[in-house]
N, C-alpha and C. Protein backbone atom coordinates (compact mmCIF):
# COMPACT_ATOMS: atom_id res chain seq x y z
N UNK A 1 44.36 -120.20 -24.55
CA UNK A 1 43.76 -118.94 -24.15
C UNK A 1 43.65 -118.90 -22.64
N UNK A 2 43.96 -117.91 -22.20
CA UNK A 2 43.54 -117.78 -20.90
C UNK A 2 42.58 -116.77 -20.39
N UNK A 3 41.65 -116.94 -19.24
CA UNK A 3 40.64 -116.71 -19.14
C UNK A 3 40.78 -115.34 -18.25
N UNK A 4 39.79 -114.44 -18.46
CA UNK A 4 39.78 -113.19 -17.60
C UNK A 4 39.85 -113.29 -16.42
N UNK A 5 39.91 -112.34 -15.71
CA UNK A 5 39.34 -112.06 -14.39
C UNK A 5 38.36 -111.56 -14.41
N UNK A 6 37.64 -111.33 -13.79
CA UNK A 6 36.33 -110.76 -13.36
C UNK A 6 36.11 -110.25 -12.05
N UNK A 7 36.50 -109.19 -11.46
CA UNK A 7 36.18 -108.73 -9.82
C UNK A 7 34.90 -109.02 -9.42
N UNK A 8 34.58 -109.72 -8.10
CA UNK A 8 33.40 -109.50 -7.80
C UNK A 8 32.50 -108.51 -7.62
N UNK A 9 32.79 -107.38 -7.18
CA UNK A 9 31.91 -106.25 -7.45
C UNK A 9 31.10 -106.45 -9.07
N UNK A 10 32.45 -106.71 -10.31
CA UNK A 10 31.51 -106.87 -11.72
C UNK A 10 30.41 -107.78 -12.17
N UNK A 11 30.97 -109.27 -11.32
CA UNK A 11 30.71 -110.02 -11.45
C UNK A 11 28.74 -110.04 -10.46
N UNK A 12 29.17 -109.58 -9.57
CA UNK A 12 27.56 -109.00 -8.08
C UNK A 12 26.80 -108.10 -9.43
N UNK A 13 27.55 -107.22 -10.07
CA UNK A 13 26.74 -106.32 -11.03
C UNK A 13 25.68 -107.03 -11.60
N UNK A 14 26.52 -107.96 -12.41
CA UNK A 14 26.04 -108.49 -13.36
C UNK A 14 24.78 -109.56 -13.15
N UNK A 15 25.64 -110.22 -12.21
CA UNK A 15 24.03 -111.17 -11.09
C UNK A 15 23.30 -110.81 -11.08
N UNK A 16 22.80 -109.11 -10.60
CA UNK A 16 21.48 -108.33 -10.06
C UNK A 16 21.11 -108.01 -11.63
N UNK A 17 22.04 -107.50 -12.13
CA UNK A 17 20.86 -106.98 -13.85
C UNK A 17 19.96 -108.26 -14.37
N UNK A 18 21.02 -109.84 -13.99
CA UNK A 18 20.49 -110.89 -14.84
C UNK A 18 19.15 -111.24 -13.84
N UNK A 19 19.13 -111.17 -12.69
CA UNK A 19 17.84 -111.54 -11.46
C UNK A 19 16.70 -110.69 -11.93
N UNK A 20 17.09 -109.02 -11.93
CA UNK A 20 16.03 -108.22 -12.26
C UNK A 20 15.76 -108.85 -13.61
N UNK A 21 16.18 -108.74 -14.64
CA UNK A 21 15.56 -109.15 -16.18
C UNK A 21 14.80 -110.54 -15.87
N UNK A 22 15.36 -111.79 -14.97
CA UNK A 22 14.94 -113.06 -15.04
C UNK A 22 13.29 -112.77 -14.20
N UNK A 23 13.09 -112.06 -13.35
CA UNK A 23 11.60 -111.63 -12.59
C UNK A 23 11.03 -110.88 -13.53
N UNK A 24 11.74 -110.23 -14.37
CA UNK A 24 10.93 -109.28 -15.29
C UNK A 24 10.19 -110.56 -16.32
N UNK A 25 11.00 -111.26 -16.87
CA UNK A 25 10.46 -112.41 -17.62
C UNK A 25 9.35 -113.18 -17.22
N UNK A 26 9.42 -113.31 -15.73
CA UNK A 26 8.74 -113.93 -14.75
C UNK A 26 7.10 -113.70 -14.83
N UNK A 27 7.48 -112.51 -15.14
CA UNK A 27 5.86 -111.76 -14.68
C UNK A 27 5.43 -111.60 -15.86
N UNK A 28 6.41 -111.34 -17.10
CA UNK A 28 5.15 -111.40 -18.12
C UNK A 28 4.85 -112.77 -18.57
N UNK A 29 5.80 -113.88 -18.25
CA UNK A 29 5.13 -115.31 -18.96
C UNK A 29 4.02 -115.39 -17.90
N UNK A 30 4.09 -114.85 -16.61
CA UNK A 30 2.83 -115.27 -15.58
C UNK A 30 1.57 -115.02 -16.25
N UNK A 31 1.85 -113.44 -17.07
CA UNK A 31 0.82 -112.67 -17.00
C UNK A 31 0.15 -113.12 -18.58
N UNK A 32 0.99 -114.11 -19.32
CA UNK A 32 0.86 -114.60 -20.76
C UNK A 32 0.08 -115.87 -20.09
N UNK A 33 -0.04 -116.58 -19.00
CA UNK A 33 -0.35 -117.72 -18.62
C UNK A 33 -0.02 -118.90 -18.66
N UNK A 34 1.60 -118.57 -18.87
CA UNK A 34 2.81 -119.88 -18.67
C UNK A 34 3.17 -119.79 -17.59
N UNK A 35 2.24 -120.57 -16.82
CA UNK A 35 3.60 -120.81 -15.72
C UNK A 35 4.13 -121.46 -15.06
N UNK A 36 4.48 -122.80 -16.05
CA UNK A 36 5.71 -123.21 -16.29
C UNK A 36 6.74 -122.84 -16.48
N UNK A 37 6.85 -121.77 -17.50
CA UNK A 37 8.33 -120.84 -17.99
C UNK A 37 8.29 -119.82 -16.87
N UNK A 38 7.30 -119.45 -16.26
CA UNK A 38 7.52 -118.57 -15.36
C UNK A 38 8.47 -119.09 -13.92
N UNK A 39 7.71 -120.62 -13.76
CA UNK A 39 8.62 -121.16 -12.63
C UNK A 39 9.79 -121.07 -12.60
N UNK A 40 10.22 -121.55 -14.20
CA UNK A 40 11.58 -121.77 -14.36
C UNK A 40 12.71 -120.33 -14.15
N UNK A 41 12.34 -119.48 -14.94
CA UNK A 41 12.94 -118.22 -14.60
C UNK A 41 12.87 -117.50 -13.18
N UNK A 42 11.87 -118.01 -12.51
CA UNK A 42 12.22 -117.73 -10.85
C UNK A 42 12.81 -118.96 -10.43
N UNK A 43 13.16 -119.95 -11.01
CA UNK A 43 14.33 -120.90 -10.15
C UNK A 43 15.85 -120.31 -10.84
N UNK A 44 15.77 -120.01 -11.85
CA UNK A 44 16.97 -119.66 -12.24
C UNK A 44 17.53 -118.33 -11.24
N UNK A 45 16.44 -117.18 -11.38
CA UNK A 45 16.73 -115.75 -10.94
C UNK A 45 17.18 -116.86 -9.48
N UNK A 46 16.98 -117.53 -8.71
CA UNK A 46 16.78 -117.64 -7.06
C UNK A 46 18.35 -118.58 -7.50
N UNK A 47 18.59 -119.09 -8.34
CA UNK A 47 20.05 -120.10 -8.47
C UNK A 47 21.22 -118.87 -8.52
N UNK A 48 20.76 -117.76 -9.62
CA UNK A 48 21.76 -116.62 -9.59
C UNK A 48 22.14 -116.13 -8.69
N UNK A 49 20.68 -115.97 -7.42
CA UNK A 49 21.01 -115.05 -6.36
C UNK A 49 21.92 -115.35 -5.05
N UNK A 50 21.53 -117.24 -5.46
CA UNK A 50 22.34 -117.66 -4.22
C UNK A 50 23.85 -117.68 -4.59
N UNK A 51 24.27 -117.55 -5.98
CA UNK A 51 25.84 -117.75 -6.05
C UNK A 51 26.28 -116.60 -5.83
N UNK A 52 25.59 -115.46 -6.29
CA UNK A 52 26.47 -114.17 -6.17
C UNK A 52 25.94 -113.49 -4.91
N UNK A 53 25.04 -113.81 -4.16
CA UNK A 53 24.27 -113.34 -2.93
C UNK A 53 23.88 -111.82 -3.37
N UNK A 54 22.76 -111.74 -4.23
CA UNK A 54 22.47 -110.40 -4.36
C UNK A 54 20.92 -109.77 -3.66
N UNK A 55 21.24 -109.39 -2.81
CA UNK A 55 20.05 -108.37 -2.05
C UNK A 55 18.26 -109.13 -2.45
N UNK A 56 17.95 -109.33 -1.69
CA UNK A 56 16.30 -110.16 -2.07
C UNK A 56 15.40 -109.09 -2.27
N UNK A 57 15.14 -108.53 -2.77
CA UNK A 57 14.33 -107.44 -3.21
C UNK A 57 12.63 -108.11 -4.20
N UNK A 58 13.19 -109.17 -4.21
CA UNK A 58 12.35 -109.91 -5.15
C UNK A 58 11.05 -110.83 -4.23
N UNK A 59 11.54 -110.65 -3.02
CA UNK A 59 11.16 -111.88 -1.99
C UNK A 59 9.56 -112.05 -2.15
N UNK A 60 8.64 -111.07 -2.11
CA UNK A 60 6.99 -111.42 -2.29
C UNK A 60 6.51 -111.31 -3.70
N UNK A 61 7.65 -111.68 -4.26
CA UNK A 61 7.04 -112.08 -6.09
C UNK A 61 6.32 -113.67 -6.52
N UNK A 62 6.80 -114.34 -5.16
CA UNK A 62 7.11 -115.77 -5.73
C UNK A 62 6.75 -116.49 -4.35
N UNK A 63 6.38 -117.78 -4.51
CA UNK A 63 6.06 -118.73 -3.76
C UNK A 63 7.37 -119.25 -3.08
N UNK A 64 7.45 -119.47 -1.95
CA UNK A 64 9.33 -120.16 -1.52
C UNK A 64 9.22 -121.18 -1.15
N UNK A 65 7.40 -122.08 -1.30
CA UNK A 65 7.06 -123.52 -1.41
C UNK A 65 7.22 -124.28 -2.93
N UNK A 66 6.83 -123.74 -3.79
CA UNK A 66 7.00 -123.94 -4.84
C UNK A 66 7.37 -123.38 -5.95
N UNK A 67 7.89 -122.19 -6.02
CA UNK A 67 8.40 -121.38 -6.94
C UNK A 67 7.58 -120.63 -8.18
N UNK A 68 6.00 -120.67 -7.84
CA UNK A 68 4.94 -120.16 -9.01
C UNK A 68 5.43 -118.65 -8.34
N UNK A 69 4.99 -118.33 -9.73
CA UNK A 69 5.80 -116.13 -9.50
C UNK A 69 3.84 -115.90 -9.35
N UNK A 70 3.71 -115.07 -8.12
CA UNK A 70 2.42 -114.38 -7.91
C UNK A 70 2.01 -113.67 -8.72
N UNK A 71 1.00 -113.44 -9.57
CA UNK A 71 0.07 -113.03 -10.20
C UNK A 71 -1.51 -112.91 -9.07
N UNK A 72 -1.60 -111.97 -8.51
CA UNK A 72 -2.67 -111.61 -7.49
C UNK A 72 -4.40 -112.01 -8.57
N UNK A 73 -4.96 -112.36 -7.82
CA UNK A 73 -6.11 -113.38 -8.43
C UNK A 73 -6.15 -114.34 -9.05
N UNK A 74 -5.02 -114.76 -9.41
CA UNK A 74 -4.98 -116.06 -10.48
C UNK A 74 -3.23 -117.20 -9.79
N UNK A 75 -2.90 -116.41 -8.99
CA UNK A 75 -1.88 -117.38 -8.57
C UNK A 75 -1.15 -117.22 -7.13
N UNK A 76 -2.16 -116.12 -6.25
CA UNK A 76 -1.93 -115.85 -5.17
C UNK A 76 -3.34 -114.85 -4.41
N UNK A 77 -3.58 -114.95 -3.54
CA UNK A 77 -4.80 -114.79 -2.69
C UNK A 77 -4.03 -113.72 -1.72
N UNK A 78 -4.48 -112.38 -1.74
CA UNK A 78 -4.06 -111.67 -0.36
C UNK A 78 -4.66 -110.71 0.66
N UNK A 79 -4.38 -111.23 1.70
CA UNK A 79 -5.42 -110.58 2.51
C UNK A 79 -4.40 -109.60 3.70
N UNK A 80 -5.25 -108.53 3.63
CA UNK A 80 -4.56 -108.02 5.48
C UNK A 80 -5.36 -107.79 6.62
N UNK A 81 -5.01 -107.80 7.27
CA UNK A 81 -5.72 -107.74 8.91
C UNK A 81 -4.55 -107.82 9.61
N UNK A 82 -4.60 -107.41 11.05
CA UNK A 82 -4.35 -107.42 12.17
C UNK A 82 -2.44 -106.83 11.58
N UNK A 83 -2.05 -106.03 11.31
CA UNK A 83 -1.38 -105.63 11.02
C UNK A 83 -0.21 -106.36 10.17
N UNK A 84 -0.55 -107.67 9.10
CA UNK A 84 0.26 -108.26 8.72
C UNK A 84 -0.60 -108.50 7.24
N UNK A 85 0.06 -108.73 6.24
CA UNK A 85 -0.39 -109.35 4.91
C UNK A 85 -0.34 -110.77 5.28
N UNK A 86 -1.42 -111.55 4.54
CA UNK A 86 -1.29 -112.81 4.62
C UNK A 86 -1.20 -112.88 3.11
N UNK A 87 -0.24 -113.62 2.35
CA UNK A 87 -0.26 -114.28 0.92
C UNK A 87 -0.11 -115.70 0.92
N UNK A 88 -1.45 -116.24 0.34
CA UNK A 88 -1.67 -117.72 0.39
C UNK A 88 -1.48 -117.97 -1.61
N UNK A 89 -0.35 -118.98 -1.68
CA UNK A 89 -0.10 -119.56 -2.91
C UNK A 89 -1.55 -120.35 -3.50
N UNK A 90 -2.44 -120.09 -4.42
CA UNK A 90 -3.13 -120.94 -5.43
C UNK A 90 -2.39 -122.08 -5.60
N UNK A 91 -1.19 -122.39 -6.03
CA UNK A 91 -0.93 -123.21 -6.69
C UNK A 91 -0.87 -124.27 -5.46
N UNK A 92 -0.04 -124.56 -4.79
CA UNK A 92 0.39 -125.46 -3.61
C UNK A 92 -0.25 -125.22 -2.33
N UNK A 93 -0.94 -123.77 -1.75
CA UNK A 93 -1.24 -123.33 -0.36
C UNK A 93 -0.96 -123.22 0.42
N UNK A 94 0.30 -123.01 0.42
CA UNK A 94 1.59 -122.76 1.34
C UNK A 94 1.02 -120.89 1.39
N UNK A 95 1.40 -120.22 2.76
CA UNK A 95 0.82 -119.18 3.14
C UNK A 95 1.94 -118.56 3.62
N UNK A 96 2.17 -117.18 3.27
CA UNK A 96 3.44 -116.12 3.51
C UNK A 96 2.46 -115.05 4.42
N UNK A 97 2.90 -114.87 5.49
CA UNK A 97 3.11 -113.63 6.26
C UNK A 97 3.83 -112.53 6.57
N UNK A 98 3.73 -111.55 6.25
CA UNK A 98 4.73 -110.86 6.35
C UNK A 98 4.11 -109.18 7.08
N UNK A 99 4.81 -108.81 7.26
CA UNK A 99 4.34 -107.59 8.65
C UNK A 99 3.78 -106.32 7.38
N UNK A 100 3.03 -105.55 7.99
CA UNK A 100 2.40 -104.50 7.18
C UNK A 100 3.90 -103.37 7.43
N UNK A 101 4.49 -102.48 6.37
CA UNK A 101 4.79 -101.17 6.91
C UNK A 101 3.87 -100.04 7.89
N UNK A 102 4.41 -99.63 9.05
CA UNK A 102 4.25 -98.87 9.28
C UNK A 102 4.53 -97.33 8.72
N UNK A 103 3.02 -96.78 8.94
CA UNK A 103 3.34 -95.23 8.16
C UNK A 103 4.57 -94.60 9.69
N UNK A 104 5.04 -93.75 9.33
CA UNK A 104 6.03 -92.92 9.54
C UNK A 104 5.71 -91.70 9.91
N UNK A 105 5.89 -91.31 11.13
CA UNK A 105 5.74 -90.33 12.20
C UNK A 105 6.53 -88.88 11.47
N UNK A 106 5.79 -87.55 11.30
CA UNK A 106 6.77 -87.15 10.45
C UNK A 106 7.12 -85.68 11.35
């Protein structure tokens, strides 16, 4: 037998449906209070993303010290001030910064 082709464009498709479904999984085992299975499906979604390089859209779901998927009060702490979010991981305490949006001049 010989094996298909697959274009990358189909192949990028298919990456992003399997990333979105694997975070979707993510958040409800978080939100079931596995999260163990939750880790795992954000190491997988983050293994998919690096082979097919699909768009990080996912980036403040998840710890990038240890891979626990945020659940706000129970697996991530967040605060803002001075024009930036601070998200500090529960699990490990590794701390994400990231800039506030600015509202938009209209």
């Amino acid at each position: 037998m010989t094996r298909r082709h697959v274009s990358k464009k189909d192949a990028k498709g298919v990456a992003e449906e399997r990333v979105d479904r694997l975070f979707e999984l993510a958040g409800a085992a978080a939100n079931a209070g596995n999260s163990a299975r939750a880790r795992r499906y954000v190491a997988l979604a983050l293994r998919m993303s690096e082979r097919h390089k699909v768009p990080a859209r996912h980036k403040r779901l998840y710890c990038r010290a240890c891979g626990s998927y945020f659940v706000p009060a129970r697996t991530v702490r967040v605060r803002t001030g001075k024009g930036r979010v601070v998200m500090t991981c529960l699990e490990c305490g590794n701390v994400q910064r990231n800039p506030m949006a600015r509202e938009r001049e209209r």
